[in-house]
N, C-alpha and C. Protein backbone atom coordinates (compact mmCIF):
# COMPACT_ATOMS: atom_id res chain seq x y z
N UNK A 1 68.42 36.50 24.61
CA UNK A 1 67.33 35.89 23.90
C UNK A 1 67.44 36.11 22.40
N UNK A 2 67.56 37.35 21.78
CA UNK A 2 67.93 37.52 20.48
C UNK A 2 69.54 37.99 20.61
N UNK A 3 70.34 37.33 20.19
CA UNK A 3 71.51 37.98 19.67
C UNK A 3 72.07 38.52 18.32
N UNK A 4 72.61 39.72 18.46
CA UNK A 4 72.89 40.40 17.47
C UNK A 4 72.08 41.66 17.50
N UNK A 5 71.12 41.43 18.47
CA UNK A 5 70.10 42.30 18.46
C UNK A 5 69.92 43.70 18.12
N UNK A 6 71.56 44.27 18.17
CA UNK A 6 72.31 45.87 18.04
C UNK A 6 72.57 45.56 16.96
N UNK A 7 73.05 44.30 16.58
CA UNK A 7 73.72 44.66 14.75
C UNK A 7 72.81 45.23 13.62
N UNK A 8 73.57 46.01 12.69
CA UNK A 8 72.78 46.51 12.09
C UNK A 8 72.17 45.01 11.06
N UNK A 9 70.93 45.63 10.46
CA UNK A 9 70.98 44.47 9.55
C UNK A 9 71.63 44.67 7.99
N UNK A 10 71.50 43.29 7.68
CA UNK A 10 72.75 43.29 6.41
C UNK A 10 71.96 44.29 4.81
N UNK A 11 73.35 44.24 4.30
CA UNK A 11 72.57 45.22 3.02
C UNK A 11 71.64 44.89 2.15
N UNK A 12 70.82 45.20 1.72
CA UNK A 12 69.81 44.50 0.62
C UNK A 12 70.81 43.81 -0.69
N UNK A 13 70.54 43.11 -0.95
CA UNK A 13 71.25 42.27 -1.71
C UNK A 13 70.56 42.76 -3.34
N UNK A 14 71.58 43.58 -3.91
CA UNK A 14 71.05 43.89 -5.24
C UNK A 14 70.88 42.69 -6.48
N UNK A 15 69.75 43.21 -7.32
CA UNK A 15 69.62 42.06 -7.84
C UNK A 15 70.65 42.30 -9.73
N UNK A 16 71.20 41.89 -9.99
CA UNK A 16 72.18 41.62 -10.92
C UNK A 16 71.60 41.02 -12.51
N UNK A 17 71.81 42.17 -13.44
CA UNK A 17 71.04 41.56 -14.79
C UNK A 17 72.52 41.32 -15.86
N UNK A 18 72.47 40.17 -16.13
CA UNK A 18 73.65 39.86 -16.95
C UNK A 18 72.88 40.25 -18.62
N UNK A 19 71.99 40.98 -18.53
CA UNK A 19 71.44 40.79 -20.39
C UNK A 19 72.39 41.86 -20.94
N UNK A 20 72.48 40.99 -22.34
CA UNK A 20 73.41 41.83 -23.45
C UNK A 20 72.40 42.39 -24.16
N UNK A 21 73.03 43.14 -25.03
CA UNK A 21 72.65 43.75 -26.66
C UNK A 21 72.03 42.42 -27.43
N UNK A 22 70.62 42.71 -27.83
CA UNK A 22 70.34 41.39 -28.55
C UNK A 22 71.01 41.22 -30.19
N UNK A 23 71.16 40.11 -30.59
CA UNK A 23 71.43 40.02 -31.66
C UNK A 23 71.00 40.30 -32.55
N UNK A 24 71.57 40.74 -33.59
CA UNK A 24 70.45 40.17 -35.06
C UNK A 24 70.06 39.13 -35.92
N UNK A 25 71.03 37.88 -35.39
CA UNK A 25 70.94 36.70 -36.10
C UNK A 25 69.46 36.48 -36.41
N UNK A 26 69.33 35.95 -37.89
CA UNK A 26 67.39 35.91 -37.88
C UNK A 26 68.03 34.25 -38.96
N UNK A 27 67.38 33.36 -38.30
CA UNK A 27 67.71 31.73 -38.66
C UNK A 27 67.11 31.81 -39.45
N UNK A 28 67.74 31.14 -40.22
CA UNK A 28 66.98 30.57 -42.11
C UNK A 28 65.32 29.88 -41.40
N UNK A 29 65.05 29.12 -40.52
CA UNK A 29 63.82 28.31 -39.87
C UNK A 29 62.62 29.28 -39.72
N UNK A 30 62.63 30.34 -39.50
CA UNK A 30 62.45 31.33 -38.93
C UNK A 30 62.09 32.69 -40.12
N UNK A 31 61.90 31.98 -41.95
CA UNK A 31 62.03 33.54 -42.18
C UNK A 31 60.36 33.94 -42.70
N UNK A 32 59.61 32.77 -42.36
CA UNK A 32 58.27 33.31 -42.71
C UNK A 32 57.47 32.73 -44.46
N UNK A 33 56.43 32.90 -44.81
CA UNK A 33 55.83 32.46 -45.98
C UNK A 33 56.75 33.61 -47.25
N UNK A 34 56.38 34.76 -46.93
CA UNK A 34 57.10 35.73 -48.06
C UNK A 34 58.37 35.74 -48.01
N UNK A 35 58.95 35.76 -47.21
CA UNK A 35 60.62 35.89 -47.26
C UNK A 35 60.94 34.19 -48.45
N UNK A 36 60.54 33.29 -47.94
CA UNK A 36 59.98 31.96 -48.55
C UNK A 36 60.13 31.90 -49.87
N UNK A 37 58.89 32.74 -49.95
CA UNK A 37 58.80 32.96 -51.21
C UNK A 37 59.94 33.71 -52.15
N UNK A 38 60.11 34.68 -51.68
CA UNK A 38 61.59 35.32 -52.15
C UNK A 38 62.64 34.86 -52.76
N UNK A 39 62.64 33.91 -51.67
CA UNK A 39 63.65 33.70 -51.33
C UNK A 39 64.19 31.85 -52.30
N UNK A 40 62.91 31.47 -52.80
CA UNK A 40 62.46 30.54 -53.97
C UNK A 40 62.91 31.07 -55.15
N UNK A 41 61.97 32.37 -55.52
CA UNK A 41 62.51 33.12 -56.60
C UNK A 41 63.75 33.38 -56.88
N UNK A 42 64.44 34.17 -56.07
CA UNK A 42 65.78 34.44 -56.66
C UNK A 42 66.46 33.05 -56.76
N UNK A 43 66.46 32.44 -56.41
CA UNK A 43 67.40 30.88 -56.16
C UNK A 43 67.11 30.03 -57.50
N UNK A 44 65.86 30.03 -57.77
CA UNK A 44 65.14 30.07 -59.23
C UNK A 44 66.01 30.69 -60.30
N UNK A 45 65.87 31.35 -60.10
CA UNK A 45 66.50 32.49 -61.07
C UNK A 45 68.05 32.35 -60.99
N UNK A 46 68.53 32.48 -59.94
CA UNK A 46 70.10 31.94 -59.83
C UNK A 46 70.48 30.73 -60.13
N UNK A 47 69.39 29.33 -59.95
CA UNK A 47 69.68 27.94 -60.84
C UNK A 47 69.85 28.19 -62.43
N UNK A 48 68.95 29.13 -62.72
CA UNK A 48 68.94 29.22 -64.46
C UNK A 48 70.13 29.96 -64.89
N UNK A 49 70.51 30.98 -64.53
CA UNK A 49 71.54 31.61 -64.59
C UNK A 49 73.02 30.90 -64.43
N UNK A 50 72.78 30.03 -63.87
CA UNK A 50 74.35 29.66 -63.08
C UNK A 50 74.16 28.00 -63.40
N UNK A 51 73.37 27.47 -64.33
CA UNK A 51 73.31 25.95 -64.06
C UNK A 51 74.38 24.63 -64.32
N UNK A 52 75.55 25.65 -65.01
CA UNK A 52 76.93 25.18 -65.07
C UNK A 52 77.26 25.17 -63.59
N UNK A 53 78.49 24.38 -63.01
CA UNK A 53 79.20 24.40 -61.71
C UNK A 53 79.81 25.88 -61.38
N UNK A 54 80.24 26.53 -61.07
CA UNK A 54 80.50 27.74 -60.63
C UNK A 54 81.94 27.66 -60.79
N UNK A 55 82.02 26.44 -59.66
CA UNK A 55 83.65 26.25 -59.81
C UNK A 55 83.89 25.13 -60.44
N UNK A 56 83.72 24.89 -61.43
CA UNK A 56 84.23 23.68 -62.10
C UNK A 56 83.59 22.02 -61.24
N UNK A 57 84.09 20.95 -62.23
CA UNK A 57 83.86 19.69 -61.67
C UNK A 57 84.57 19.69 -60.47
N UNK A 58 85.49 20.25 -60.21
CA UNK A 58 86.31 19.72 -58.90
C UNK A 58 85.61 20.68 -57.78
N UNK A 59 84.61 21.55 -57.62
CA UNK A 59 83.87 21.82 -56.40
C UNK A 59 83.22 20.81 -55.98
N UNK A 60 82.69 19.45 -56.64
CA UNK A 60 82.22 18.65 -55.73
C UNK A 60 82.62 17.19 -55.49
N UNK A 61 82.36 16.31 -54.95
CA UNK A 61 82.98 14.85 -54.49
C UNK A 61 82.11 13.75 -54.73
N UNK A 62 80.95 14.17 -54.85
CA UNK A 62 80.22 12.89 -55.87
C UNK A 62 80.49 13.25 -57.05
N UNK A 63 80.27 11.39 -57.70
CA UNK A 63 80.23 11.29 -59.05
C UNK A 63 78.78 11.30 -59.39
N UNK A 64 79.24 11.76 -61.36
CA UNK A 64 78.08 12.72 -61.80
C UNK A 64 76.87 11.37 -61.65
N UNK A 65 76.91 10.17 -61.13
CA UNK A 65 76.14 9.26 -61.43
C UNK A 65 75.01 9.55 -59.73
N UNK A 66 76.04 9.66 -58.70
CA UNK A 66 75.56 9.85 -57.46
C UNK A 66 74.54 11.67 -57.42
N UNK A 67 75.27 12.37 -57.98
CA UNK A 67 74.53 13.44 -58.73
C UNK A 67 73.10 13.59 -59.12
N UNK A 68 73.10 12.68 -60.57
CA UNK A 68 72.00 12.62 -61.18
C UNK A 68 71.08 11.90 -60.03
N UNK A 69 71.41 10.74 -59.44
CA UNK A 69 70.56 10.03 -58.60
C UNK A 69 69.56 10.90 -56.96
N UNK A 70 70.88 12.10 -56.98
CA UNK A 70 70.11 12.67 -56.61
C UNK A 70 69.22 13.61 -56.61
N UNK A 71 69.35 14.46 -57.67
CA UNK A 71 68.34 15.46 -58.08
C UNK A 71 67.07 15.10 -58.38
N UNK A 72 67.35 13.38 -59.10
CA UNK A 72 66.36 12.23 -59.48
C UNK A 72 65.04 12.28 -57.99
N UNK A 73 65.59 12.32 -56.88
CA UNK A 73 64.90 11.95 -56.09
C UNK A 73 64.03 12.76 -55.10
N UNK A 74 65.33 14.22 -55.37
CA UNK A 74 65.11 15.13 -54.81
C UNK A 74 63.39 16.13 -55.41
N UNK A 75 63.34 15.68 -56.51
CA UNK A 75 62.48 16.25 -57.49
C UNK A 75 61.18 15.51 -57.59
N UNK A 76 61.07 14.04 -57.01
CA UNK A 76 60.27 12.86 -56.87
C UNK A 76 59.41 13.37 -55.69
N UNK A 77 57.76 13.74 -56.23
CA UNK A 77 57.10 13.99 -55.50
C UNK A 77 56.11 13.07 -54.67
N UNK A 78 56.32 11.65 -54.63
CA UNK A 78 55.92 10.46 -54.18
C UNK A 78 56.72 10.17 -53.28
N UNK A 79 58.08 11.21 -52.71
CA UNK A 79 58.63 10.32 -51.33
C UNK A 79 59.21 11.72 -50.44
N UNK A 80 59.30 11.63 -49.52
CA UNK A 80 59.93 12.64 -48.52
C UNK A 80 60.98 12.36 -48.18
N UNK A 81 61.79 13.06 -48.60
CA UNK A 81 63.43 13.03 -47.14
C UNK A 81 63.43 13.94 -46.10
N UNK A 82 64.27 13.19 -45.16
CA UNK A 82 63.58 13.89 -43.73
C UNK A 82 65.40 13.47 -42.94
N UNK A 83 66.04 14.39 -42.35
CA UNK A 83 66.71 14.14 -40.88
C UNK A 83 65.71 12.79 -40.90
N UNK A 84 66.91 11.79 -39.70
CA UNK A 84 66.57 10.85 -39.11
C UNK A 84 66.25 11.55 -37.15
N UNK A 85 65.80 10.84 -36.44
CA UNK A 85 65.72 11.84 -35.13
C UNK A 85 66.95 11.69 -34.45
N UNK A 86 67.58 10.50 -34.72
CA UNK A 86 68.70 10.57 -33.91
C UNK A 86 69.72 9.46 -35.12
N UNK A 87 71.01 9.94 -34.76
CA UNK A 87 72.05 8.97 -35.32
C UNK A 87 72.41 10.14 -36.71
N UNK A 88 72.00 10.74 -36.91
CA UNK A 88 72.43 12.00 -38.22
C UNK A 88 72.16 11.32 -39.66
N UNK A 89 71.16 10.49 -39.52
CA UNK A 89 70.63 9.87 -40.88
C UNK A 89 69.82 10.25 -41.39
N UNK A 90 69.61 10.08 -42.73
CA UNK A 90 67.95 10.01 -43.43
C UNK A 90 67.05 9.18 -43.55
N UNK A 91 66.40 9.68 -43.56
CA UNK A 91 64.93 8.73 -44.39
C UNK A 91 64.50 9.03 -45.46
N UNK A 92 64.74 8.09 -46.57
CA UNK A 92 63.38 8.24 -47.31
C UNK A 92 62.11 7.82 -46.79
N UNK A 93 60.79 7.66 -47.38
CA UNK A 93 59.34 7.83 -46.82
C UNK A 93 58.56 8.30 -47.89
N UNK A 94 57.43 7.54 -48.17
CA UNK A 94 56.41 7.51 -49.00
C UNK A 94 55.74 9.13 -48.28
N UNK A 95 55.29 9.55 -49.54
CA UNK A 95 54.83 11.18 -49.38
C UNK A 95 53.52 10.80 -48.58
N UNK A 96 52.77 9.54 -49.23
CA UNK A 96 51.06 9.62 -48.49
C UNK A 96 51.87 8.71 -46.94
N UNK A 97 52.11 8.07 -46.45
CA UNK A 97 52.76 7.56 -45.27
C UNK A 97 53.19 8.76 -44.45
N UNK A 98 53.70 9.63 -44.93
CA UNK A 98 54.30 10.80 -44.25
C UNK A 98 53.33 11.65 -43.58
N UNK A 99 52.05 12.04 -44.76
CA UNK A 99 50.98 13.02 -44.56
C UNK A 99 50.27 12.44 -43.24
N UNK A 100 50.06 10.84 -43.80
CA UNK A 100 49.58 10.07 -43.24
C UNK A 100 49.63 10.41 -41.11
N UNK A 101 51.00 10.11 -41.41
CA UNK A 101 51.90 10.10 -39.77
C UNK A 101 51.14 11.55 -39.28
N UNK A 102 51.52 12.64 -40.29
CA UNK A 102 51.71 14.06 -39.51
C UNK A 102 50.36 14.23 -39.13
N UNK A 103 49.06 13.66 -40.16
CA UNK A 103 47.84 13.74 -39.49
C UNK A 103 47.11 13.40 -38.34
N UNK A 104 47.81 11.96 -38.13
CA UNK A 104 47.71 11.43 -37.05
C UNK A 104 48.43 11.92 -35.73
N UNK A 105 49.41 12.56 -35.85
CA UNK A 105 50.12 13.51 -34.42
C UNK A 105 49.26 14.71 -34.20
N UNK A 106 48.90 14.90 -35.24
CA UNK A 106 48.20 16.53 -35.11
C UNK A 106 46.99 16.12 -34.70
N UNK A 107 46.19 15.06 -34.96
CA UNK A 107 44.81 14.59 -34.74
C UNK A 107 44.73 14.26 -32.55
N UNK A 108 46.16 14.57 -32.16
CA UNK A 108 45.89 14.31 -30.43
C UNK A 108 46.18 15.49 -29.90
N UNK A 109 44.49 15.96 -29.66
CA UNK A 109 43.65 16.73 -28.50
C UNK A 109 44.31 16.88 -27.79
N UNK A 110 45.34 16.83 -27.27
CA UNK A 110 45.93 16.72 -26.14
C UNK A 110 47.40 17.47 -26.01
N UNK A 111 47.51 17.49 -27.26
CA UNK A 111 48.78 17.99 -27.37
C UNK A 111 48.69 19.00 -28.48
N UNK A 112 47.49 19.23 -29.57
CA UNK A 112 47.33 20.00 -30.87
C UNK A 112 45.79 20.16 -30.56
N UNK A 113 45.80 21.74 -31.21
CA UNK A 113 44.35 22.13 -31.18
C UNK A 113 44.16 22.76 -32.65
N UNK A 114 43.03 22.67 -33.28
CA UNK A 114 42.71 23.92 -34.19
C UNK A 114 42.88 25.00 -34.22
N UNK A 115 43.78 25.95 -34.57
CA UNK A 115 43.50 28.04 -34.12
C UNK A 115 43.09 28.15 -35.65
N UNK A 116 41.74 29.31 -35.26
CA UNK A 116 41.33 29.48 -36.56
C UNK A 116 41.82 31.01 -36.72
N UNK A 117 43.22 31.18 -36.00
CA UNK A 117 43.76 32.40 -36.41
C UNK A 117 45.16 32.25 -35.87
N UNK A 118 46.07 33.04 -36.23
CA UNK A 118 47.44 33.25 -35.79
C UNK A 118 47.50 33.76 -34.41
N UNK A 119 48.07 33.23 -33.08
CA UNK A 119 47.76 33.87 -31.56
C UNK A 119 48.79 34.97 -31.55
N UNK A 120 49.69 34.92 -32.70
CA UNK A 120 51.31 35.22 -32.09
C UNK A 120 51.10 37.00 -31.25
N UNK A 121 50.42 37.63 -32.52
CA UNK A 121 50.81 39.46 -31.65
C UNK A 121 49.39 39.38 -30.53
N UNK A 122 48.51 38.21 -30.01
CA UNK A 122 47.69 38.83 -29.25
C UNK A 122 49.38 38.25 -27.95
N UNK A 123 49.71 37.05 -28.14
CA UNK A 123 50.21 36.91 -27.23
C UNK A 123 51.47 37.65 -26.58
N UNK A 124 51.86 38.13 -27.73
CA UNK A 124 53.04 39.58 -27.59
C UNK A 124 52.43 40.28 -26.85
N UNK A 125 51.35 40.91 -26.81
CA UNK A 125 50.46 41.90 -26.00
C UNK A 125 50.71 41.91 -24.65
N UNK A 126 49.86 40.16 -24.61
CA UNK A 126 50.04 39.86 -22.96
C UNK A 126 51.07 40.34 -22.29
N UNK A 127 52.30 39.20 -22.96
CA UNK A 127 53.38 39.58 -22.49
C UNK A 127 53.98 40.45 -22.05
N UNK A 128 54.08 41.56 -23.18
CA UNK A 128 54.14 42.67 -22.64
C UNK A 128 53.57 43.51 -21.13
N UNK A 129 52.41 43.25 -21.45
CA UNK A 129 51.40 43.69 -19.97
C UNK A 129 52.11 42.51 -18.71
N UNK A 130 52.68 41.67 -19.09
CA UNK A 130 53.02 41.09 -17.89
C UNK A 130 54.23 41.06 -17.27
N UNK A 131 55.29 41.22 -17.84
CA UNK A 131 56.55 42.31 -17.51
C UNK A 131 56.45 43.50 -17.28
N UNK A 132 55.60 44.56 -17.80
CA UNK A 132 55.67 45.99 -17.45
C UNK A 132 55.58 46.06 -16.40
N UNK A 133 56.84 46.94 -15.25
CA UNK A 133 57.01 46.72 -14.20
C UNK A 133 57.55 45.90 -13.18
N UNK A 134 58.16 44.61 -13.91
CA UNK A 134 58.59 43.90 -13.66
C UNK A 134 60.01 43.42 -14.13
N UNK A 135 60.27 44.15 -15.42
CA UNK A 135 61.49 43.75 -15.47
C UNK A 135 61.97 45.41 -15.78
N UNK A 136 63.08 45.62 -15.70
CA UNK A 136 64.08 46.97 -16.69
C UNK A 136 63.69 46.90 -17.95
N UNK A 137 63.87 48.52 -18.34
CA UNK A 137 63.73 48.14 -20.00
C UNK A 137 64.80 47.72 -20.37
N UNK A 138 66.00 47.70 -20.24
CA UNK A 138 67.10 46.41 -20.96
C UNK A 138 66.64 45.53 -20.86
N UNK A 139 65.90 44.76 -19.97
CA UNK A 139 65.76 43.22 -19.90
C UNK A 139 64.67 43.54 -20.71
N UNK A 140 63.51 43.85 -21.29
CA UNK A 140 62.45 44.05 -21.63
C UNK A 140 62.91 44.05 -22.94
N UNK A 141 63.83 44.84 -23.31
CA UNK A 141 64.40 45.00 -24.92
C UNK A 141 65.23 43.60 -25.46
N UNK A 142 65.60 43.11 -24.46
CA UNK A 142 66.55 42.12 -24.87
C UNK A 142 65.35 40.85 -25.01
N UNK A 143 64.70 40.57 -24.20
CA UNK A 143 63.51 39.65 -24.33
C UNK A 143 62.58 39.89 -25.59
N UNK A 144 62.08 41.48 -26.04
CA UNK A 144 61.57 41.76 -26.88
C UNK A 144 61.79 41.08 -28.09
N UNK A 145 60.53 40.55 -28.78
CA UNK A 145 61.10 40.18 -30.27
C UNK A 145 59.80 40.85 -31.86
N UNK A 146 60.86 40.93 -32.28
CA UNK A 146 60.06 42.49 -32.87
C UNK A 146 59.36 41.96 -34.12
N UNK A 147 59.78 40.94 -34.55
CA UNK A 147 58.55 40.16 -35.80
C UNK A 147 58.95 38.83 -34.99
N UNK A 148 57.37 38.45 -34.52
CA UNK A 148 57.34 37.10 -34.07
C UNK A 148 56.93 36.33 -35.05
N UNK A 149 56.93 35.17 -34.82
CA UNK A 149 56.19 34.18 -36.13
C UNK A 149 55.82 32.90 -35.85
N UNK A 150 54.56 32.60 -36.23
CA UNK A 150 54.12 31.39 -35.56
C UNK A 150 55.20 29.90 -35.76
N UNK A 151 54.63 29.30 -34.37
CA UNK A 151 55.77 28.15 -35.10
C UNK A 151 55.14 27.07 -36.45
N UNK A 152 55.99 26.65 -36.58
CA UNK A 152 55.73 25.68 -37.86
C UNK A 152 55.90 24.35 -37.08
N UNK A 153 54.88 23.39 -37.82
CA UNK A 153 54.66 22.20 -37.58
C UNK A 153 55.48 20.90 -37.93
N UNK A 154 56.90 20.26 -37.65
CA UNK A 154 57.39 19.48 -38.25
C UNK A 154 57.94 18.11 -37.37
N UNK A 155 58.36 17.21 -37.87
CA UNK A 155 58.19 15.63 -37.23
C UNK A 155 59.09 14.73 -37.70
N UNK A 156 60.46 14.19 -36.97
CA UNK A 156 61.19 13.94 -37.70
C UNK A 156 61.02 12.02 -37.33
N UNK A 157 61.57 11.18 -38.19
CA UNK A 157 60.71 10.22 -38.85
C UNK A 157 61.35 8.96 -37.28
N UNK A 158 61.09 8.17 -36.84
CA UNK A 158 61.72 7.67 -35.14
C UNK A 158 62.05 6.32 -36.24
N UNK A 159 63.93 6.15 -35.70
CA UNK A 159 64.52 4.81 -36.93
C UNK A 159 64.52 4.43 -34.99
N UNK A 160 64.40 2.58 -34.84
CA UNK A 160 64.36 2.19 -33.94
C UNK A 160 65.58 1.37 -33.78
């Protein structure tokens, strides 16, 4: 009726954690309002300092006309450049058209809410409380992230 019935049963099947050593890579996307800021300043300060080519005319491949045209535009606070979403293009885009768009994505309930505060370290908390016990502390350390930061809001422009 049962066979095998004498065999022993099989071994518990251990469970296997492939986590490494986490990195330190910390993405330029990722460095926060003050680092931001910083990080403005010195670059500031390194344009004034350095506003000759570094390496001569031959570090770059536009001409000085394609150059000027662009700093021209880059500096033009009436239009946005933006990644295209797909195909590796740009857009230019009227600055109020732009605001325009992002208000209107952010304005659906449905997908965006108001926080009249930052969630990020209550939600670290949770988290925490909801692995303890549940995972190893390697896996716990490797998951861990030790300055979180809210995400940022951005929208890249749909070429059809």
């Amino acid at each position: 009726m049962f066979p095998n019935r004498d065999a022993p049963p099989p071994p518990p099947n251990p469970i296997v954690s492939n986590v490494r050593i986490k990195s330190n890579f910390y993405p330029l996307e990722s460095r926060g309002p003050h680092i931001e800021m910083f990080y403005n300043l010195v670059m500031s300060e390194f344009r004034e300092e350095f506003s000759e080519p570094i390496f001569g005319d031959h570090s770059n491949n536009l001409s000085k006309e394609v150059l000027k045209a662009l700093k021209s535009l880059m500096g033009n606070k009436d239009i946005v450049i933006k990644n295209a979403d797909k195909g590796g293009g740009i857009v230019i885009m009227n600055s109020d058209y732009y605001l325009s768009e992002a208000r209107r994505i952010l304005s659906d309930h449905e997908y965006y809410e108001t926080l009249s505060q930052d969630p990020t370290s209550e939600y670290k908390k949770v988290l925490t409380q909801l692995v303890t016990g549940v995972l190893s502390k390697k896996e716990k350390n490797y998951l861990k992230v030790n300055f979180p930061s809210m995400a940022k809001f951005y929208f890249l422009p749909n070429l059809w």
